[in-house]
Protein backbone atom coordinates (compact mmCIF):
# COMPACT_ATOMS: atom_id res chain seq x y z
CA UNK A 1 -8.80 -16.30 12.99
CA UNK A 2 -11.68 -14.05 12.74
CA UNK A 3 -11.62 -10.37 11.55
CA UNK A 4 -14.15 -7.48 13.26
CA UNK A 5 -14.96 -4.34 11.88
CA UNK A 6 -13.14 -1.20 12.62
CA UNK A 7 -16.74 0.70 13.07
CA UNK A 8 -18.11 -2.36 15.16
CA UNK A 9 -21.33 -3.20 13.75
CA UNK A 10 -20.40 -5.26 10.18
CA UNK A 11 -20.23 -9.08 11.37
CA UNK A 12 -17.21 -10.75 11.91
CA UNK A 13 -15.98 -12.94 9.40
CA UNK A 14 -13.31 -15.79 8.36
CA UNK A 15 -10.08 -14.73 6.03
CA UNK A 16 -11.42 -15.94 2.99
CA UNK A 17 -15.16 -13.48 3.30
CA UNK A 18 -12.66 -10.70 4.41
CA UNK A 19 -10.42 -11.08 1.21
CA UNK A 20 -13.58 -10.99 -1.50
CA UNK A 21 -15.35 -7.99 1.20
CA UNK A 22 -12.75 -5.68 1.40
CA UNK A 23 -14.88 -2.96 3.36
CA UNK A 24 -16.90 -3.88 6.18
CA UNK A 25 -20.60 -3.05 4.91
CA UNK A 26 -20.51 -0.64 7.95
CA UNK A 27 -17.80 1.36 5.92
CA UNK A 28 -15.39 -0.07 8.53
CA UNK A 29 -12.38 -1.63 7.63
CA UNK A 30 -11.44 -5.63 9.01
CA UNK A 31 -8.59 -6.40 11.45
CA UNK A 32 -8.25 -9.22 13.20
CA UNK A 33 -9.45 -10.34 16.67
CA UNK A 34 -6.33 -10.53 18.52
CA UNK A 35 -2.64 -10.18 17.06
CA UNK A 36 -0.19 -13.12 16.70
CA UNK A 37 3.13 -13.81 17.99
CA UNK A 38 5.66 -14.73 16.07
CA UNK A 39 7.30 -17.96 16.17
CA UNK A 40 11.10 -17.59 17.43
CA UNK A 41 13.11 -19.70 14.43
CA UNK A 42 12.14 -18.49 10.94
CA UNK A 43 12.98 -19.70 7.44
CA UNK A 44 14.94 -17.20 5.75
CA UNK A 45 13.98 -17.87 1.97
CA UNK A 46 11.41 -15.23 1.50
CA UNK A 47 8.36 -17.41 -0.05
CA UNK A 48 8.95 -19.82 3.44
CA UNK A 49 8.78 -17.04 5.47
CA UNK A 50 6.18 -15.19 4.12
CA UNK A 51 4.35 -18.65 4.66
CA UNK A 52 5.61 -18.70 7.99
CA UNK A 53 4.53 -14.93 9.05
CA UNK A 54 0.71 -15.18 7.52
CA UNK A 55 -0.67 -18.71 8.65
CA UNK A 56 -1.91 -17.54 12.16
CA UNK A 57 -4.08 -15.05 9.33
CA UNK A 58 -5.11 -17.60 7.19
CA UNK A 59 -6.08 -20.30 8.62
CA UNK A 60 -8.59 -22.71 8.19
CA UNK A 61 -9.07 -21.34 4.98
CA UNK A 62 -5.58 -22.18 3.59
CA UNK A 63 -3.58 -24.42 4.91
CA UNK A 64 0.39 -24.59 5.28
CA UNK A 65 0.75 -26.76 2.61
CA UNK A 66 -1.45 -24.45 0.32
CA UNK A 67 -0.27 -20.87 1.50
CA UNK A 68 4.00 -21.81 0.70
CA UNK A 69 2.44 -23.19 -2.55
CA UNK A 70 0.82 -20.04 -3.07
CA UNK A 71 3.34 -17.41 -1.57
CA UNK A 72 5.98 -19.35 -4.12
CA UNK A 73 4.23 -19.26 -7.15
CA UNK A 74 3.80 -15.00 -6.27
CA UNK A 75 7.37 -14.75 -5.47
CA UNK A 76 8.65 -16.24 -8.57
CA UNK A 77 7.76 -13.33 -10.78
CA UNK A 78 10.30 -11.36 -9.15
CA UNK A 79 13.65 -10.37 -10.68
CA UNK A 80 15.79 -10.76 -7.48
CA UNK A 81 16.07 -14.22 -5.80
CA UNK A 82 16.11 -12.94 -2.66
CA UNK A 83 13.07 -10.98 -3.53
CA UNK A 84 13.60 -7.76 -0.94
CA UNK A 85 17.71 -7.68 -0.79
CA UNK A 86 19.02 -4.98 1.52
CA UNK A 87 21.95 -2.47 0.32
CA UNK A 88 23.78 -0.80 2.21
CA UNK A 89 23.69 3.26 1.01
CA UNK A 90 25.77 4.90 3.78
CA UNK A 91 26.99 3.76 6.93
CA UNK A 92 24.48 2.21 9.35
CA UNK A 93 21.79 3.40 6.48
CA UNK A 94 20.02 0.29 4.29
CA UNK A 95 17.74 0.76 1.53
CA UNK A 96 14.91 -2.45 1.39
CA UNK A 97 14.14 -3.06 -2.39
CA UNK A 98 11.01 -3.76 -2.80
CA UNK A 99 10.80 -3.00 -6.55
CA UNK A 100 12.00 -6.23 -8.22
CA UNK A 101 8.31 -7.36 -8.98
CA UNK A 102 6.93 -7.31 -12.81
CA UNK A 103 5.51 -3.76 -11.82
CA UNK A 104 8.57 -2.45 -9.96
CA UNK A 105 6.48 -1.18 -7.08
CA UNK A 106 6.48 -2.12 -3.56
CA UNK A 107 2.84 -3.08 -4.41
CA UNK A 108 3.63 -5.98 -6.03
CA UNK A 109 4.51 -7.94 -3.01
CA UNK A 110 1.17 -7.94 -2.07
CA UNK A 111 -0.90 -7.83 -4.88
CA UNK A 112 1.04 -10.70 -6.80
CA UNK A 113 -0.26 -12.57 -3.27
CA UNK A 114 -3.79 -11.27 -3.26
CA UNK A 115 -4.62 -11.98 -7.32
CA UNK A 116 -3.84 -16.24 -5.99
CA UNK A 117 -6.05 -16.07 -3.37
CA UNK A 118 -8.63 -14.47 -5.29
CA UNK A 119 -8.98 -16.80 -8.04
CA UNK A 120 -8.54 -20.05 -5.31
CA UNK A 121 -11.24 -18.63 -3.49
CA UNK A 122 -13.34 -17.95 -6.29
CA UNK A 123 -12.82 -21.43 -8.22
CA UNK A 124 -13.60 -22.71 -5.36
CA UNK A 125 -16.93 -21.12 -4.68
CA UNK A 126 -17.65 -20.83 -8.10
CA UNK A 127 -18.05 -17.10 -7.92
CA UNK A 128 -17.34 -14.07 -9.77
CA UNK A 129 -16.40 -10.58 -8.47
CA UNK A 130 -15.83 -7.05 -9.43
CA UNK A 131 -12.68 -4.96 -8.42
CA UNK A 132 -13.36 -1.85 -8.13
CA UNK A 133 -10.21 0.18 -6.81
CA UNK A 134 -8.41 3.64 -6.88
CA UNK A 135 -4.47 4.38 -7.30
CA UNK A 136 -2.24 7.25 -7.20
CA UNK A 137 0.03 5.41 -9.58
CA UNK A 138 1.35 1.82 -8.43
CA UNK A 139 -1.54 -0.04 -6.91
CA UNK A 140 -3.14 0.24 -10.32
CA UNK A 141 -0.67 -1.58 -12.36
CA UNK A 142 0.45 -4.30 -9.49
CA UNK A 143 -2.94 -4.76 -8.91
CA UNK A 144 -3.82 -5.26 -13.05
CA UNK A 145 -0.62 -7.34 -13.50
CA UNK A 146 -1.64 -9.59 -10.33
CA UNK A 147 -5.31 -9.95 -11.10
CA UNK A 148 -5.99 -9.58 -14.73
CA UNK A 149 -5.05 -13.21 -15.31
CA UNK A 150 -7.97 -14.60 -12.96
CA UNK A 151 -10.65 -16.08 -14.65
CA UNK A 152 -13.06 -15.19 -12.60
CA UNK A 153 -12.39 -11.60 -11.78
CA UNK A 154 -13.88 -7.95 -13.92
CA UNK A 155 -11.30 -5.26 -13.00
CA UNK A 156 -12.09 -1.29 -13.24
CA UNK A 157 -9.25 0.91 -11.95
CA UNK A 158 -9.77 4.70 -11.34
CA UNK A 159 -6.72 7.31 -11.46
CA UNK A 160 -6.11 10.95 -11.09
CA UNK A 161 -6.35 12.34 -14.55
CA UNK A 162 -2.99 14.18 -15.09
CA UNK A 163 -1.40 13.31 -12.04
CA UNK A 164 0.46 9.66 -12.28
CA UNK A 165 3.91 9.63 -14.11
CA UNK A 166 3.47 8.24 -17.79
CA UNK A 167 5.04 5.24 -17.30
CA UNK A 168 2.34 4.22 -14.23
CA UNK A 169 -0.12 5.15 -16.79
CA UNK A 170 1.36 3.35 -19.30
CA UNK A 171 1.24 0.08 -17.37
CA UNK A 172 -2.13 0.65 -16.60
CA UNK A 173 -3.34 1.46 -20.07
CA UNK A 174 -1.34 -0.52 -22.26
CA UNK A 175 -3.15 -4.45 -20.83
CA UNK A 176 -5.25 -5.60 -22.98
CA UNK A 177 -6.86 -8.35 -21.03
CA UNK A 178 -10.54 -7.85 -21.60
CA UNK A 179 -11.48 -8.15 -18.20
CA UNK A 180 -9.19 -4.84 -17.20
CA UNK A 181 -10.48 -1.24 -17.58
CA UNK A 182 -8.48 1.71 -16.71
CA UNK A 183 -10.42 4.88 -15.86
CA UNK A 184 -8.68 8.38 -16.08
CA UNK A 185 -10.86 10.60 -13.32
CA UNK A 186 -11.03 14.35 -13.73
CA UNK A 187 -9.57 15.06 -10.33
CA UNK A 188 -7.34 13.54 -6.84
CA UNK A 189 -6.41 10.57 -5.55
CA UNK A 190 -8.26 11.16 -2.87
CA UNK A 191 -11.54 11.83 -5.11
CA UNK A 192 -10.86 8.49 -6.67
CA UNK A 193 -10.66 7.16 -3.52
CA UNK A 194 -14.07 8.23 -2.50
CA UNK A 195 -15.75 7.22 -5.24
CA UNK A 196 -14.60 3.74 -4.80
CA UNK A 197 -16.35 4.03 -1.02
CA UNK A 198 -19.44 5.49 -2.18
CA UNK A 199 -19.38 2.16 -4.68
CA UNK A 200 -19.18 -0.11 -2.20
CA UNK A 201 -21.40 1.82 0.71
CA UNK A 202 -24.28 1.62 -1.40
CA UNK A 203 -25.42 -1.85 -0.08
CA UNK A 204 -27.60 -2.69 -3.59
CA UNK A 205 -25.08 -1.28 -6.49
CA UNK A 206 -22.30 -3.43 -4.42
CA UNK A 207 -24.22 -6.70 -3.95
CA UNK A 208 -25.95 -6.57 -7.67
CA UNK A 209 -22.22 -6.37 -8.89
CA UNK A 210 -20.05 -8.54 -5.95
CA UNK A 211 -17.88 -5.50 -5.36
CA UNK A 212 -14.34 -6.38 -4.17
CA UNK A 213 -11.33 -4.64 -3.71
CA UNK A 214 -7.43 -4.40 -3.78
CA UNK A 215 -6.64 -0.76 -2.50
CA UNK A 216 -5.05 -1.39 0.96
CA UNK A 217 -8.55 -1.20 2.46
CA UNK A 218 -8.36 -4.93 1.77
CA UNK A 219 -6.89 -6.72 4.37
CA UNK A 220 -4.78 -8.75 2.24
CA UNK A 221 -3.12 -6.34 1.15
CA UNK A 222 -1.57 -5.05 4.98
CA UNK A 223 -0.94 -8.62 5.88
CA UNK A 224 1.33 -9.33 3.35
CA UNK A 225 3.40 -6.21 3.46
CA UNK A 226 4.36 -7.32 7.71
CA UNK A 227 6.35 -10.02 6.17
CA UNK A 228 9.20 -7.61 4.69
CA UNK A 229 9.55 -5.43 8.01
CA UNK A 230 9.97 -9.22 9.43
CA UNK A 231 12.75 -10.14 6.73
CA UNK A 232 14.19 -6.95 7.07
CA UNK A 233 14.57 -7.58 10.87
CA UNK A 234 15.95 -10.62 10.53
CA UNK A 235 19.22 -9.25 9.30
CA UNK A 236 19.89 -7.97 12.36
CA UNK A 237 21.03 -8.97 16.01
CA UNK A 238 19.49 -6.13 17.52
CA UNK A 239 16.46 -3.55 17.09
CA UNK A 240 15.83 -1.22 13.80
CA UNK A 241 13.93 1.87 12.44
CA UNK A 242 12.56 1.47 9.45
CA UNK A 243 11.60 4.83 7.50
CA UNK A 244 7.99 4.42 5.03
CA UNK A 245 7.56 7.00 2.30
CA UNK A 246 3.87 6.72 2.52
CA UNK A 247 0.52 8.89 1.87
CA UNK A 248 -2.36 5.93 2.52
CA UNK A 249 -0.70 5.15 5.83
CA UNK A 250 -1.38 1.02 4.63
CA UNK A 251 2.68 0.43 4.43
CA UNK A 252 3.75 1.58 7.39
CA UNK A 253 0.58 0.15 9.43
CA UNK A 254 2.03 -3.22 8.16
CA UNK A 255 5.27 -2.45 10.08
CA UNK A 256 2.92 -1.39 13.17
CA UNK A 257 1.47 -4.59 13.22
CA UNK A 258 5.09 -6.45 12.54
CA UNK A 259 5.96 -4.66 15.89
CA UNK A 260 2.70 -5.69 17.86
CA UNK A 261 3.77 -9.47 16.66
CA UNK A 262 7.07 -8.99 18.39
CA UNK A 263 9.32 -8.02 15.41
CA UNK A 264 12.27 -5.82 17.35
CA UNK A 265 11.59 -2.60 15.34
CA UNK A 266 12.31 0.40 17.60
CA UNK A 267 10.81 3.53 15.55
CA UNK A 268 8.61 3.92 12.62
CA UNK A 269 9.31 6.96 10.54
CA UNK A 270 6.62 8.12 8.32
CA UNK A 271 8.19 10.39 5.46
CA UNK A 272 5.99 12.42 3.35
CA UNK A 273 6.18 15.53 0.75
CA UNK A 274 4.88 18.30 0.82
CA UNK A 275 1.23 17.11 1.40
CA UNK A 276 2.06 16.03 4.67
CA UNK A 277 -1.07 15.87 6.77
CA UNK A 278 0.23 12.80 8.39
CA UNK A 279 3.66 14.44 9.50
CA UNK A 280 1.55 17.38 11.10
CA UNK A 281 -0.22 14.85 12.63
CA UNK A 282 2.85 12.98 14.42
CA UNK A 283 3.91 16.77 15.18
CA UNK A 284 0.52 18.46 16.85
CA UNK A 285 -1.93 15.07 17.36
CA UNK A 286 -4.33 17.12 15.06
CA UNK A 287 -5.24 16.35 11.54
CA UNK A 288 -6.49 18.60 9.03
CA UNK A 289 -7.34 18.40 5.57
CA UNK A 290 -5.72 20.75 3.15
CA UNK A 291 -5.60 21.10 -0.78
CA UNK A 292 -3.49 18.18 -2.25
CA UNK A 293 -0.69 19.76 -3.96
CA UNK A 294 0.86 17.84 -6.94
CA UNK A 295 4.69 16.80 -6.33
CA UNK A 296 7.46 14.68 -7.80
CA UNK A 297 6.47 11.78 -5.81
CA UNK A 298 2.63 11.70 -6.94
CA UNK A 299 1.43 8.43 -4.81
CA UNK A 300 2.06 10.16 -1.97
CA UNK A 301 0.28 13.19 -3.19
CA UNK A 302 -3.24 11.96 -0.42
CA UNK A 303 -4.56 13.75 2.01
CA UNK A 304 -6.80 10.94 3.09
CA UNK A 305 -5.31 8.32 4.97
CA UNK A 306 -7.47 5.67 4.97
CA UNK A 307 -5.26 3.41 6.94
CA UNK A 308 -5.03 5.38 9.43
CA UNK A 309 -8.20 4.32 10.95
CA UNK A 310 -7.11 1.07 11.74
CA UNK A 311 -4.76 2.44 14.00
CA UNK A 312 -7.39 4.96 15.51
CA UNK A 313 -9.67 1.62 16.00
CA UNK A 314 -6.34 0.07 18.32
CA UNK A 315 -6.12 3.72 19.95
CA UNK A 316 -9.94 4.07 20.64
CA UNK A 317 -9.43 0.45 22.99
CA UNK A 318 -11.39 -1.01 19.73
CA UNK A 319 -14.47 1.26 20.46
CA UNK A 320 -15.72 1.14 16.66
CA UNK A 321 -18.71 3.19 17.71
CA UNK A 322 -16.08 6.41 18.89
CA UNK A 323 -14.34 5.38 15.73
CA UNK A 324 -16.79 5.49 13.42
CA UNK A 325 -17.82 9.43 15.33
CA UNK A 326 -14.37 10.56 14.90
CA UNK A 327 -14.82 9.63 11.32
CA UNK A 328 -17.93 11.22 10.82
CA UNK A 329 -16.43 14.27 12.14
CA UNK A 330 -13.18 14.22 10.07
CA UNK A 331 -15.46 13.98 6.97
CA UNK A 332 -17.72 16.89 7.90
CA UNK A 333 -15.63 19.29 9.59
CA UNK A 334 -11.80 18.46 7.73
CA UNK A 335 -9.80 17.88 10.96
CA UNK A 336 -9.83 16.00 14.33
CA UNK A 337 -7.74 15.43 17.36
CA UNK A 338 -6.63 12.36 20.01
CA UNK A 339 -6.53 12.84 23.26
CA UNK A 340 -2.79 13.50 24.99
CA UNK A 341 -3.38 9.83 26.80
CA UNK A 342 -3.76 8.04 23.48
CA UNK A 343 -0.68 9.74 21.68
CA UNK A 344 1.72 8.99 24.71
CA UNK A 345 0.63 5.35 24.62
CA UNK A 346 0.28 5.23 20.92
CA UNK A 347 2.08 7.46 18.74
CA UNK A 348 4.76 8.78 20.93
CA UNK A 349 6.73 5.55 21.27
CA UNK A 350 6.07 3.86 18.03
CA UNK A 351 6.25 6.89 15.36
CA UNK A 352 8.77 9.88 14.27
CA UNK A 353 7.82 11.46 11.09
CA UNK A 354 9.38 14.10 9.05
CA UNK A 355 8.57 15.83 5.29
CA UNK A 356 10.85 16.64 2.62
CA UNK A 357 9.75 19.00 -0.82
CA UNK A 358 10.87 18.55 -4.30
CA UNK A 359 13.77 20.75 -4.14
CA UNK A 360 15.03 18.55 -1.28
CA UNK A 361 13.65 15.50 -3.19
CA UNK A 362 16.18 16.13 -5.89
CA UNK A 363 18.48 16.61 -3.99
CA UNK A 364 18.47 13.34 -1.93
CA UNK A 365 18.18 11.33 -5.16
CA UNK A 366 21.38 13.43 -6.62
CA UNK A 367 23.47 12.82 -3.26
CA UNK A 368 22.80 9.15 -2.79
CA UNK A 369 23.83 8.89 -6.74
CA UNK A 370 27.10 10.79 -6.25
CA UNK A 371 28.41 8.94 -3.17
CA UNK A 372 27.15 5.24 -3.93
CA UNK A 373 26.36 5.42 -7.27
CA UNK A 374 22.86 3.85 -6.81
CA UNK A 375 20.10 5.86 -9.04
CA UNK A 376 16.66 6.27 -6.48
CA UNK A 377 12.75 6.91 -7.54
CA UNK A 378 11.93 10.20 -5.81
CA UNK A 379 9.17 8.64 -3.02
CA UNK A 380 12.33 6.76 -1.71
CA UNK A 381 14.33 10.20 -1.74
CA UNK A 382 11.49 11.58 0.58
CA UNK A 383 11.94 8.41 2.66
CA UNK A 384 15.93 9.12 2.55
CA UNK A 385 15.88 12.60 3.43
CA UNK A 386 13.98 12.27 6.16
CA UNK A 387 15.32 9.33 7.54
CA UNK A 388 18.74 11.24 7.97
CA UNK A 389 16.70 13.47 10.13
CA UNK A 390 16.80 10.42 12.59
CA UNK A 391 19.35 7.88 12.51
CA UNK A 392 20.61 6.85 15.57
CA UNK A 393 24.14 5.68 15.57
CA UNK A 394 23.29 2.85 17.57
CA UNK A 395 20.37 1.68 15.77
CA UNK A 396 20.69 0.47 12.39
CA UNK A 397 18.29 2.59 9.98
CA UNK A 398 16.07 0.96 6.83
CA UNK A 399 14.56 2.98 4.42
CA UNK A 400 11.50 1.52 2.56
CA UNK A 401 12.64 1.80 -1.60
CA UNK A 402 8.88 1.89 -2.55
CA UNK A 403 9.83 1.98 -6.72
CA UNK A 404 12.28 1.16 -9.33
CA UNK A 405 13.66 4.49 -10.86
CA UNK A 406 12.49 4.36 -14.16
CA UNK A 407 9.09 4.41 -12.67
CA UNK A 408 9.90 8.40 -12.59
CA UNK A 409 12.73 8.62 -14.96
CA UNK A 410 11.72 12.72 -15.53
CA UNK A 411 12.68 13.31 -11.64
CA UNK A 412 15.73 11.15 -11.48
CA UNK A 413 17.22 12.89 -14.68
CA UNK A 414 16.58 16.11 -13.91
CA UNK A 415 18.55 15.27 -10.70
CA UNK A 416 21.41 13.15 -11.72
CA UNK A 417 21.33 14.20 -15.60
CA UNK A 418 20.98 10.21 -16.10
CA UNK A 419 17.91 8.34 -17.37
CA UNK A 420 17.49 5.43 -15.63
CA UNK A 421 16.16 2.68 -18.44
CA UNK A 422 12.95 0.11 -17.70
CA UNK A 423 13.80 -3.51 -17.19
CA UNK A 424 13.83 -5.49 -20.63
CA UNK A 425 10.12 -6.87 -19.64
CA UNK A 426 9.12 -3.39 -20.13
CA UNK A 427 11.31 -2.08 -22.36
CA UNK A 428 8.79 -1.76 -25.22
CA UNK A 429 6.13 0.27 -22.62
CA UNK A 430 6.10 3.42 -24.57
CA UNK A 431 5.27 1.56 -27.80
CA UNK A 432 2.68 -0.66 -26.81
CA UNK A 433 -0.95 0.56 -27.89
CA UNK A 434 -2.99 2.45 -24.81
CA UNK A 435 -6.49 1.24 -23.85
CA UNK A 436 -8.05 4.23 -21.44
CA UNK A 437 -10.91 6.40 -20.88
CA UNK A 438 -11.69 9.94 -19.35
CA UNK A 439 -14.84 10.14 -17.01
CA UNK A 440 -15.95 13.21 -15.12
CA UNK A 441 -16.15 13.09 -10.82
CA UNK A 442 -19.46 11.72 -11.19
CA UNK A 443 -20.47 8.62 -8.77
CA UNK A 444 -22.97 8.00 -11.23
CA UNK A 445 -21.46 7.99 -14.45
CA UNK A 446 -18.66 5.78 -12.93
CA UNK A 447 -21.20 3.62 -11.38
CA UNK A 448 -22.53 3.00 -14.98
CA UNK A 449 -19.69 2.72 -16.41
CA UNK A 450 -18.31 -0.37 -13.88
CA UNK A 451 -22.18 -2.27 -14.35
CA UNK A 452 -21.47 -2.34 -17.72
CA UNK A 453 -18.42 -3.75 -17.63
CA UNK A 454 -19.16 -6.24 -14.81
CA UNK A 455 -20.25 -9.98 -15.77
């Protein structure tokens, strides 16, 4: 398998140059060449499968033998032996878990994955990289609690000053590994984001400092997150929607790339709050940038969907030249459009999308507490609310349960008047000594700050 730029000018490359690259040095983003099929009788043990679902990916780089050696040893971590159980919350409605990893965040499923091959590719090569990488909350910590342990990795994650619940911070800030550096930045998301670009577009800083990354930019991180729209499938005789709280778009790509392998999902729904550029979007084929406004689900709280252009690349025919224009535009001018041709073949038979604000966020999480007595983070609430917007009695409807709710206990008690506790491996967060710095939205005091960090 080889992987092409999204801008089409980078070179193409094998898996194992595409996991240490991360971006494309055109500022592209890698897919692969062609998609795969899937094969018609799967394992069901989630490790085999996972094995099963990424090898097309992988290979030659890893082979079977290796990958189920490596997707076991990332799945063992996890607190639930089935890894992402489904539970039924009303009828025809199932929540997918995907918070029983040491950081109880969806992220962990791929980032417990990615930290492996890392440090096998690495040892190796005998190489040493740099990962540099932004989060609005959970990436951070999965990605800290996956990596931090590889010998041959420096780690420096930025996050939104202010603006991730304290126990995200906490799990960020509390590691002491010496290789791990956790950067409060005096603004978004979204400015965090672009810093981390700006880091890895300029072509000297990167390459002086092997620059490599685990935001959802890295292809890695996608590929692993098909494998639970698979599992979740496979419960099934018949088709599904699936509903993705999501702001970076990476999540519910995955499941648009679990359908082009011939997984039987019938609708994705993208759910977001109240910064909901991607819902307006699915409603008007026009996105525009507007001010991020801070909500009870903060890692949604993006307006830049960085994602997202992988799926423009498949809608542009894989022009990366019109791709990379559209971009240009987007940045400059806030907003673009697609063409009425590309959202009836595209969007309009894949995608439904709806939004849901805090007052209906507490809501959700209150109802679904009272009638089944299961206690929800708030981004799954948005997912919940809005996936009762369209379930088809016919088609059995999955909602994505992106974190464990004592990742936001605040939110979930003010809606239910019950605290929901951390799991006993974290149960001492609060006490635990913090390790963090402030830095101003400077490129160039970051940029100092990572090359003195970085071996």
């Amino acid at each position: 398998m080889q992987y092409i730029s999204t801008r089409g000018v980078a070179p193409s490359l094998g898996f194992a140059d595409v996991v240490l690259e991360g971006l494309a040095t055109d500022g592209g983003l890698y897919v692969p060449q062609s998609w795969p099929s899937l094969g018609t009788h799967r394992p069901s043990a989630y490790a085999q499968l996972a094995a099963n679902v990424m090898q097309s990916f992988v290979e030659p780089d890893f082979d079977n033998k290796t990958l189920l050696e490596l997707c076991e040893q990332a799945y063992s971590s996890f607190g639930e032996p089935q890894v992402v159980p489904l539970v039924e919350i009303e009828p025809n409605h199932y929540l997918l878990e995907l918070f029983h990893g040491p950081t109880l965040a969806f992220k962990d499923i791929a980032l417990q994955l990615l930290g492996l091959f890392f440090d096998s590719i690495l040892s190796a090569r005998g190489e040493h990289i740099t990962v540099v990488a932004a989060t609005s909350g959970d990436t951070g910590s999965a990605a800290i609690d996956g990596v931090s342990k590889c010998k041959n990795v420096d780690m420096v994650i930025l996050y939104p000053h202010g603006r991730v619940s304290d126990v995200q911070r906490r799990q960020m800030t509390t590691v002491q590994s010496p290789n791990v550096h956790a950067i409060a930045i005096d603004g978004t998301f979204d400015d965090c984001q672009d810093l981390v670009k700006a880091m890895f577009n300029d072509t000297v800083f990167r390459n002086t400092h092997r620059l490599a990354a685990v935001n959802s930019i890295n292809w890695a991180r996608v590929m692993a997150q098909i494998v639970y729209y698979v599992s979740a499938s496979d419960h099934f005789a018949k088709p599904i929607d699936v509903t993705v709280p999501t702001g970076n778009f990476g999540n519910v790509l995955s499941g648009w790339i679990a359908k082009q392998m011939g997984t039987p999902l019938h609708h994705l729904v993208v759910a977001s709050n109240s910064n909901d550029i991607l819902t307006r979007f699915f409603e008007n084929q026009t996105m525009t940038v507007t001010g991020v406004t801070p909500s009870l689900s903060p890692s949604m709280d993006i307006q830049v969907s960085s994602n997202f252009e992988r799926l423009l690349f498949e809608m542009n025919d894989r022009d990366g030249a019109q791709t990379a224009q559209q971009l240009q535009r987007f940045r400059e001018l806030g907003t673009f459009a697609v063409e009425p041709d590309q959202y009836a073949q595209w969007i309009a038979p894949n995608f439904r999308a709806g939004r849901c604000d805090d007052a209906q966020t507490l809501a959700t999480i209150n109802d679904v507490y009272a009638s089944s007595g299961i206690l929800i983070d708030p981004h799954t609430a948005v997912g919940v609310h809005v996936a009762r917007q369209h379930i088809n009695p016919d088609i059995p409807m999955v909602t994505l349960a992106t974190a464990h709710p004592a990742k936001f206990p605040d939110a979930v008690e003010q809606a239910t008047g019950v605290r929901p506790q951390l799991p006993e491996h974290l149960a001492d967060l609060f006490e635990r000594p913090e390790r963090t710095q402030l830095l101003p939205l400077d490129l160039q005091v970051v940029q100092k700050f990572v090359a003195s960090v970085a071996h």
